[in-house]
Each structure stands twice: as structure tokens, then as C-alpha cells.
Protein backbone atom coordinates (compact mmCIF):
# COMPACT_ATOMS: atom_id res chain seq x y z
CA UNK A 1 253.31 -25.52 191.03
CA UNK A 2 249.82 -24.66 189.38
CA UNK A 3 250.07 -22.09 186.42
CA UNK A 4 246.73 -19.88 186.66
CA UNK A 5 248.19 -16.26 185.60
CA UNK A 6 250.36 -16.11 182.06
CA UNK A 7 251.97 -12.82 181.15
CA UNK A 8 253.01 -12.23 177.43
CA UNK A 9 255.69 -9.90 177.04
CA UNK A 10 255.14 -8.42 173.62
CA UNK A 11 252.19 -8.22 171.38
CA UNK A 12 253.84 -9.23 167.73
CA UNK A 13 253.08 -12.34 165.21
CA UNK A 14 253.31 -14.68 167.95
CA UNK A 15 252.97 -12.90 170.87
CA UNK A 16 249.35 -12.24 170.04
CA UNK A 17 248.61 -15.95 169.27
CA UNK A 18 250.44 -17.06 172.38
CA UNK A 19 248.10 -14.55 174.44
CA UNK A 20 244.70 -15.92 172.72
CA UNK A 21 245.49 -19.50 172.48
CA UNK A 22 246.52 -19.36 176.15
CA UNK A 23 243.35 -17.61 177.31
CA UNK A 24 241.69 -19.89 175.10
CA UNK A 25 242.48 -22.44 176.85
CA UNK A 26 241.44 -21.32 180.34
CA UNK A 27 244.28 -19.26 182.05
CA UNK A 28 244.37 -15.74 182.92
CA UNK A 29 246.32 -13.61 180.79
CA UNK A 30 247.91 -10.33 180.35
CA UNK A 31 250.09 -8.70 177.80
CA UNK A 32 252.88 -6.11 178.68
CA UNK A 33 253.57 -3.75 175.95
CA UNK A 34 256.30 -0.74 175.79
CA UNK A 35 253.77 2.09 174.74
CA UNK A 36 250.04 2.88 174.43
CA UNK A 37 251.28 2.79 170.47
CA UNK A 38 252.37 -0.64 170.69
CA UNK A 39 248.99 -1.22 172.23
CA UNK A 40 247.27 0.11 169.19
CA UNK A 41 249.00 -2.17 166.80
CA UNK A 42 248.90 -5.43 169.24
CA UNK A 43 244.80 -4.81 169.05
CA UNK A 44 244.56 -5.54 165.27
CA UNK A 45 246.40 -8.72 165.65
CA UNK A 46 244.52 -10.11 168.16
CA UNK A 47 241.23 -9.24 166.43
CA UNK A 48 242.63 -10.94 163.30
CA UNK A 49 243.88 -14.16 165.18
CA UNK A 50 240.03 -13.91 167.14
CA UNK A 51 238.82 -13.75 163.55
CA UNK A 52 240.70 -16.93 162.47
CA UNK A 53 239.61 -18.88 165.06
CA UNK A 54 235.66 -18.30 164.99
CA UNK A 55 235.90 -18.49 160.76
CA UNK A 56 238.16 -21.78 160.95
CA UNK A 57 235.83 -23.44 163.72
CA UNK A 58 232.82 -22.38 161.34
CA UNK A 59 234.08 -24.42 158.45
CA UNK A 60 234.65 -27.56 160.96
CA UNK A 61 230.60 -27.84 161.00
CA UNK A 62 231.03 -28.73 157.49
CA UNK A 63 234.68 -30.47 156.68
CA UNK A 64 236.71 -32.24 159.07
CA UNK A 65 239.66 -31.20 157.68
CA UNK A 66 239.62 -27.92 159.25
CA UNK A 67 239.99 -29.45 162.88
CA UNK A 68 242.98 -28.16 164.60
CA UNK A 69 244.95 -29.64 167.50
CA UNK A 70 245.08 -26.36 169.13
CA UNK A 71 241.33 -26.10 169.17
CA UNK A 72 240.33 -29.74 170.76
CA UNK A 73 241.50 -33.59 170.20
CA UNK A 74 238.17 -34.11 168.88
CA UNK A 75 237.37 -34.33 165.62
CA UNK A 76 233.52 -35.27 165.84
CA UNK A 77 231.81 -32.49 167.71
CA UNK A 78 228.44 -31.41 167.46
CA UNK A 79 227.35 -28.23 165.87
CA UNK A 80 226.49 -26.70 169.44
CA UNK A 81 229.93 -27.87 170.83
CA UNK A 82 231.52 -26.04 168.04
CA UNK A 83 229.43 -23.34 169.19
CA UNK A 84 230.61 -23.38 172.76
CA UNK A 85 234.41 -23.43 171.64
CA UNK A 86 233.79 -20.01 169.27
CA UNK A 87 232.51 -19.01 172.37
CA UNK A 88 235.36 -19.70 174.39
CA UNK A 89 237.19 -17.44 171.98
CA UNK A 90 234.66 -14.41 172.17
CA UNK A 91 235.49 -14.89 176.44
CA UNK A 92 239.15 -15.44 175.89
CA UNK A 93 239.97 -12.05 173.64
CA UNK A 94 237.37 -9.73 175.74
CA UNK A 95 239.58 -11.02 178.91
CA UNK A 96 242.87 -10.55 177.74
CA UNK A 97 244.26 -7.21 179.63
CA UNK A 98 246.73 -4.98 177.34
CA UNK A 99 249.20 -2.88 179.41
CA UNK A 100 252.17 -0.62 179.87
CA UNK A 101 252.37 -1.01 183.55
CA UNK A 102 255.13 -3.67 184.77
CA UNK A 103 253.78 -3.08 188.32
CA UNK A 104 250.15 -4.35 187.64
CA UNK A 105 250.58 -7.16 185.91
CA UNK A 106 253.99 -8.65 187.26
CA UNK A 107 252.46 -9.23 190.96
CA UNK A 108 250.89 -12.29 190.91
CA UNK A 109 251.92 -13.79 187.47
CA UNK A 110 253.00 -17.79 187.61
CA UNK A 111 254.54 -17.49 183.91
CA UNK A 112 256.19 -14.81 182.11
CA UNK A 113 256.45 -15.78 178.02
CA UNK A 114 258.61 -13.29 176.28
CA UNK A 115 258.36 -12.88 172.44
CA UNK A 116 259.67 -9.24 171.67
CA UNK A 117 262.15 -8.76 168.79
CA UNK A 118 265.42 -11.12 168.10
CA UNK A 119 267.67 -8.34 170.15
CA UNK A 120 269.83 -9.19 172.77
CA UNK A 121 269.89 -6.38 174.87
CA UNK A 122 266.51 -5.64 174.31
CA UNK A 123 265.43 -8.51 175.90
CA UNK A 124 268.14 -8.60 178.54
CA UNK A 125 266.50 -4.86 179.28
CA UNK A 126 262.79 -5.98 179.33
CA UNK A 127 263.99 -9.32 182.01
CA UNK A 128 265.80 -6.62 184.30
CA UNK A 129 262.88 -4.13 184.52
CA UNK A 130 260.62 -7.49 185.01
CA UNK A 131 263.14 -8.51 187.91
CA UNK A 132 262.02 -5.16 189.82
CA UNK A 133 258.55 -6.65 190.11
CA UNK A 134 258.50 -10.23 189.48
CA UNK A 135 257.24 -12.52 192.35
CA UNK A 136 259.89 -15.28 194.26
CA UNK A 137 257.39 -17.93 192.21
CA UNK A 138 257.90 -16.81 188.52
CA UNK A 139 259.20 -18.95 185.51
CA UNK A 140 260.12 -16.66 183.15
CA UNK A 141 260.17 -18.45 179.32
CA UNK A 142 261.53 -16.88 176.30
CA UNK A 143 260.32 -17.65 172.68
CA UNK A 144 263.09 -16.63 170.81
CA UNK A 145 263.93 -18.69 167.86
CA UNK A 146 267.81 -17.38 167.54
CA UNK A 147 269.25 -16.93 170.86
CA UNK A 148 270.03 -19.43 173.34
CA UNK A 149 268.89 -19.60 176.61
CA UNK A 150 272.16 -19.31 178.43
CA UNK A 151 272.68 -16.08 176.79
CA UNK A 152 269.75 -14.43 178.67
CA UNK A 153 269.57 -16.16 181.35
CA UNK A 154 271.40 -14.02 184.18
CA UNK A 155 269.67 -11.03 183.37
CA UNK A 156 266.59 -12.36 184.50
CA UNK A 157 267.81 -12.80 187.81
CA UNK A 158 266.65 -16.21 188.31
CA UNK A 159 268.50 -18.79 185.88
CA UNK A 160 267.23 -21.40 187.53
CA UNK A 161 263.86 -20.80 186.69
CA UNK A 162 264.28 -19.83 183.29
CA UNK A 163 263.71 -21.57 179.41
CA UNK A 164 263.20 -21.23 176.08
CA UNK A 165 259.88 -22.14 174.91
CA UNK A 166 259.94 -21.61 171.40
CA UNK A 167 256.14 -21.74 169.11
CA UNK A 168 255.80 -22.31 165.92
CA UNK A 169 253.50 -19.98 163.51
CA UNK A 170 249.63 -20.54 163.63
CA UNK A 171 249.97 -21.92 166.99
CA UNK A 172 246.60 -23.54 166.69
CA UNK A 173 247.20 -25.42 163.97
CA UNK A 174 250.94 -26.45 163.99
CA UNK A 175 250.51 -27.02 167.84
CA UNK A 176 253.99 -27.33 169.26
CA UNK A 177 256.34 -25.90 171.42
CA UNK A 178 259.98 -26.16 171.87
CA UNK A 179 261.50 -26.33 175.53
CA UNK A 180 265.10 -25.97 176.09
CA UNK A 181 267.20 -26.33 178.91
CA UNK A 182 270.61 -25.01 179.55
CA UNK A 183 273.14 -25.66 182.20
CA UNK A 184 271.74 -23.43 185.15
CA UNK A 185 268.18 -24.31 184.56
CA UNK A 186 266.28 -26.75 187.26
CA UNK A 187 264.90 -29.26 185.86
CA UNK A 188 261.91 -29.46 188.06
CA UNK A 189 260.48 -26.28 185.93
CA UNK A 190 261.50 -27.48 182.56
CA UNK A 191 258.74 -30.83 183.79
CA UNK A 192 256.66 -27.76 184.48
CA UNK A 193 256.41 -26.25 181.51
CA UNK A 194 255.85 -29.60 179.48
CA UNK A 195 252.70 -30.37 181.14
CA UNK A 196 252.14 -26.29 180.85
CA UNK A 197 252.40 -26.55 177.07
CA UNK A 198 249.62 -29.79 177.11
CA UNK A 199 247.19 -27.81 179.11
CA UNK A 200 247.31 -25.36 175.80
CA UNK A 201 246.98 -27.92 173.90
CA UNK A 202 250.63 -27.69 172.45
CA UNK A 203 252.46 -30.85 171.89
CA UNK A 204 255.78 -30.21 173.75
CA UNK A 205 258.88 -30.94 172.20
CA UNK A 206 261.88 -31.61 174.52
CA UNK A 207 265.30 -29.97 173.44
CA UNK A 208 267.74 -31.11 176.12
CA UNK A 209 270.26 -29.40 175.14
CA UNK A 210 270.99 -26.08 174.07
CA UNK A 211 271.11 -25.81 169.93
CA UNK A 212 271.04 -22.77 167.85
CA UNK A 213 268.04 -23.11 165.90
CA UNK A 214 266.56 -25.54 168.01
CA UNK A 215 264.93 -28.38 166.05
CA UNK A 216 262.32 -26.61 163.76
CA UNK A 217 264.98 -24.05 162.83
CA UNK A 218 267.70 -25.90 162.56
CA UNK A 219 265.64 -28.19 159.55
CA UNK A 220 263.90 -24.91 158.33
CA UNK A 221 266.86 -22.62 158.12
CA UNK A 222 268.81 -24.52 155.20
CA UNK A 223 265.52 -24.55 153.09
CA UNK A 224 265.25 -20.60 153.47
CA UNK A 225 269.12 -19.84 152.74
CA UNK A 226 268.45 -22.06 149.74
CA UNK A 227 265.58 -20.50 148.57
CA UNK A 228 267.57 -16.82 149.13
CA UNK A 229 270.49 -17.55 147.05
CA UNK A 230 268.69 -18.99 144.57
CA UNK A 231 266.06 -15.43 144.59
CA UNK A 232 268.81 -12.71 145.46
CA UNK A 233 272.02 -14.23 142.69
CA UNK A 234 268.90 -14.08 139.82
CA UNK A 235 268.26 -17.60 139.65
CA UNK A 236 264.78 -17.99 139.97
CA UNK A 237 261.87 -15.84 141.21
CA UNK A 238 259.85 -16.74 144.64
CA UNK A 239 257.07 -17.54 142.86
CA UNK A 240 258.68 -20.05 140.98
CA UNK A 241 261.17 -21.28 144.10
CA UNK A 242 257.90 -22.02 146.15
CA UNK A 243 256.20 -23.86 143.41
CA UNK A 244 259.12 -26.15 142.63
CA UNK A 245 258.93 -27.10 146.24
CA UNK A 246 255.39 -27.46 146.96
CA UNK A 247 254.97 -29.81 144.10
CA UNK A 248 258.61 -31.52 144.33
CA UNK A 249 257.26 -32.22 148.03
CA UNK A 250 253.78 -32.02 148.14
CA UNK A 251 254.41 -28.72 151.13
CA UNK A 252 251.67 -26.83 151.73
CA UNK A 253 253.81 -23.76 151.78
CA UNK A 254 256.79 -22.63 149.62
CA UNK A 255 259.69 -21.10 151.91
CA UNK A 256 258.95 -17.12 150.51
CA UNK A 257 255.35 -18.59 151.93
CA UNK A 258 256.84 -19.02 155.07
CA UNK A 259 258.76 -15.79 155.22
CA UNK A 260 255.63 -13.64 154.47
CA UNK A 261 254.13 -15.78 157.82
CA UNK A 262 257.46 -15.50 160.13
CA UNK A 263 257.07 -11.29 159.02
CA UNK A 264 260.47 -9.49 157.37
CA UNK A 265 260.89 -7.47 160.05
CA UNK A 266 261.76 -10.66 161.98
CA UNK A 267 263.63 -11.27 159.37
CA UNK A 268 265.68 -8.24 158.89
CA UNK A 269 266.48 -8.89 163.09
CA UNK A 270 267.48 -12.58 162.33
CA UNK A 271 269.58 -11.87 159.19
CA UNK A 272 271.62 -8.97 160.87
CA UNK A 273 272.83 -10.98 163.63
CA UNK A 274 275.04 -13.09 160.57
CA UNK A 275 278.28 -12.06 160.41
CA UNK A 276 278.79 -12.70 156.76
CA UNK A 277 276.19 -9.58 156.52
CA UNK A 278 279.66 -7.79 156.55
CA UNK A 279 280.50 -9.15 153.62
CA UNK A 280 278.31 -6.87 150.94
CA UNK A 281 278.48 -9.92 148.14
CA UNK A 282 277.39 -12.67 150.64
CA UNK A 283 273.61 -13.93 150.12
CA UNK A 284 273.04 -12.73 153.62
CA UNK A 285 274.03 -8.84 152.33
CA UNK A 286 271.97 -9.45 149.03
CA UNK A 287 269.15 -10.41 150.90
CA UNK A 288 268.75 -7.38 153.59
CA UNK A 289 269.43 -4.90 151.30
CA UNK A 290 266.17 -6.32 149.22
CA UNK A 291 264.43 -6.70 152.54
CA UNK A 292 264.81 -3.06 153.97
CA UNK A 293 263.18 -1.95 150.21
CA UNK A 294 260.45 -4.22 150.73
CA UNK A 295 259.73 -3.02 154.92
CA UNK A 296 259.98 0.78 153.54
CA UNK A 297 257.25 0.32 150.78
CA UNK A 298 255.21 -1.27 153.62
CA UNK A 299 255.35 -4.61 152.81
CA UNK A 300 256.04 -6.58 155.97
CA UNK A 301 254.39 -9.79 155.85
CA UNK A 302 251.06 -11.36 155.84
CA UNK A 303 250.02 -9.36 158.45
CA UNK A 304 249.64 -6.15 156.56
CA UNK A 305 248.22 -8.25 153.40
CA UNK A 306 251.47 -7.94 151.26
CA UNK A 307 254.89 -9.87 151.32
CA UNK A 308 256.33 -11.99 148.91
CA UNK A 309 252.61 -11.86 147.75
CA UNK A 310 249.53 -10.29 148.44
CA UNK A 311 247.05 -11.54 151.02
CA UNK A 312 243.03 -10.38 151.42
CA UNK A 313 243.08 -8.62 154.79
């Protein structure tokens, strides 16, 4: 089977950078959206993710070190074939097609990558409506980074054809994705979608068996409820938490770093589906009570320039 039309199922953190690094890298690609509002706020990201791109492959005419893997395997290009990649950009966000309509975009689509909110029956709503329209042909692909595959799986209406396919943040520069199976998936589209995630220059990383958490999660998870029980029982600030680990392991990023990137909103959906939230002394509790304060005075993520920290927009 020969993937040529990709349609993104949400517009959020990664939603946007699976839609540009996709068209980026050749294929024609759409992104479904619930309202002409969530059409307004998907266009920022995509111009800010555009803007990455060009300003990143600018610097690689003068330091190596900004090559990313998402961009090219090559890390000696000419000044003019840097040129012709920004332009590749320019040409992939001008083609990318935002829309409400299930009906226009579902038709002919090879792929289907979902990436709307942590919810359940959200997403088991949004892979019913898709069923209505959805071609014989389609793999449909979830990137969720809690649920497992098996949980969604028959209200797509083809289990067979279904997977997780789970990105990591900055797509273009840590350039992997995570494919899970499950029990009712063929395995003839899980090959699929591993050479699918090379032709986007994504290193594919097989899970062949369901896990919570999958493998990025399942190491990263730990590190985060660390870092909350030591921020929400008074220990130590996040300022502080992330320095101790960036020098302790020479990271790049501290794990309040990392929660600004992942957005708290995605947090707040990830946190509430713990059961010891019920529990009003548990870290978990602690933790989305300071979260909801920090959402209502705006402060979401990196996206919106303020977090943990502040960020130049």
C-alpha cells in the first residue's frame, strides 16, 4: 500500500508538527478540526513550528550542530541546498488544508493520525464520526501517549487496521515514533507504518506489545512524578529541581522544562485519569490543584510564552 494522502485529526502541540513535518516531507496533508475556532488557534502553531524550521535551517549555514534528523541525514549541505529545504517548508505550510468538514477530507485519505486530547470517549467519538466517511483502504493511527491501543480500537470500526503511533516533542529534532500493536491489529500495516515513519524521516521504534506508557513514557514518567513530589510537598522549587538534573546528568532539559514543552493542559488530561487524584493529599491531587491555577492565569506552556518559565514568543 502507497501512503500519498495523511489526515491529522487535531491541530494541538503535536498535531501541528505532525501536519508540517509530514508535508514537509512530500505527502499530501489535511487537518480536521472541530470548529472554525479551533482553526484559529491551530494557525498560530503552525506558523510558529514554520518559523522554527526556516530560523533553525538558517543557523545550519553557519554551525553544524543545528542539523536535525527530521530535516535531512546530511549534515554537509550547501548554502543553496539549505535554501531549497526552507523552501520545502514555505510549500509544505501554504499546502496544508485546515477543515471542519469530515466529508472532504476523509474520501481519499491513506492515513488517518489522531492527536486530540488524552480523553477516551472523545476520541472513541471523533473514530465513529470518521467511520461514516472513511474509505475500505484507511489505517487509522492514534498518537496518544496514555491509552492503549486496544482500548480504542473497536470504535474505529476497523481494528485490524489500527495503531498507536506515538511522537515525541519537536518532532524534527527528537525524530522518533512509537508503533504499537495490540492483539487485533494485522501485522501487515504495523510493517506499513514503519517504513511510513522513515519516509518522514522518523526513526521508528517498534513496541510489540501493548505497554502503558510505551517506552519513552514509561522512562520519562518516574522522572516527572519525582520532580512533582519533590515541587508540590515544598521540597525544592522547579527551578532548582531542573538544575540539579541538568548538571547531575548533563540533560539538556530539566523535567518542569519538559512539562512547559508537553503543555499543562495535557497535563491536567493525563493527571486526572490517576486514581490516586481521589485522594486530596496524594502528589497527584497536590499537583492539579497547582496546575488548574496556573491554566486559569493563562499560563499553559511554551506555547503561549509562559509555564514553569517564561519563553520569548
Amino acid at each position: 500500500m502507497s501512503i500519498k494522502k495523511v489526515l491529522c485529526v487535531g491541530g494541538g502541540v503535536l498535531g501541528s508538527q505532525i501536519a508540517l513535518q509530514t508535508a514537509y516531507c512530500g505527502f499530501d496533508v489535511s487537518v480536521l478540526l472541530r470548529s472554525k475556532a479551533s482553526i484559529e488557534r491551530t494557525k498560530p502553531k503552525l506558523a510558529r513550528y514554520k518559523g522554527l524550521y526556516l530560523d533553525t535551517m538558517e543557523k545550519m549555514k553557519r554551525d553544524k550542530s543545528f542539523y536535525c534528523r527530521g530535516f535531512t541525514n546530511k549534515n554537509n549541505l550547501t548554502n543553496v541546498q539549505i535554501d531549497n529545504l526552507k523552501n520545502r517548508v514555505e510549500k509544505a505550510y501554504n499546502n496544508i488544508i485546515l477543515t471542519t468538514s469530515y466529508k472532504e477530507v476523509c474520501k481519499n485519505a491513506d492515513l488517518v493520525i489522531e492527536s486530540i486530547a488524552e480523553d477516551l470517549q472523545q476520541k472513541k467519538e471523533i473514530y465513529q464520526n470518521l467511520a461514516e466517511y472513511l474509505p475500505e483502504k484507511t489505517i487509522i493511527a492514534t498518537n496518544s501517549s496514555t491509552l492503549l491501543p486496544s482500548q480504542l480500537a473497536d470504535s474505529t470500526g476497523r481494528p485490524d487496521k489500527f495503531l498507536a503511533f506515538h511522537f515525541a516533542n519537536y518532532i524534527w529534532k527528537s525524530n522518533t515514533v512509537e508503533i504499537m500493536m495490540h492483539a487485533k491489529a494485522n501485522p501487515k500495516y504495523f510493517d506499513i507504518l514503519v517504513e511510513f515513519a522513515k519516509q518522514i524521516n522518523m526513526v521508528p521504534l517498534k513496541v510489540l506489545k501493548e505497554q502503558k506508557g510505551y517506552i519513552l513514557n514509561t522512562l520519562l514518567i518516574p522522572l516527572i512524578k519525582s520532580a512533582l513530589y519533590l515541587w508540590v510537598n515544598d521540597i525544592s522549587l522547579p527551578e532548582t529541581i531542573d538544575k540539579t538534573w541538568r548538571l547531575g546528568t548533563v540533560a539538556k532539559r530539566g523535567p518542569f522544562e519538559i512539562m512547559d514543552i508537553i503543555g499543562l493542559n495535557t497535563l491536567i488530561n493525563i493527571v486526572s485519569l490517576n486514581p490516586n487524584v481521589k485522594n486530596p493529599n496524594s502528589v497527584e491531587a497536590k499537583f492539579l490543584r497547582k496546575l488548574k491555577v496556573m491554566v486559569d492565569e493563562g499560563k499553559l506552556g511554551i506555547n503561549v510564552g509562559e509555564g514553569f518559565y517564561k519563553y520569548k514568543k
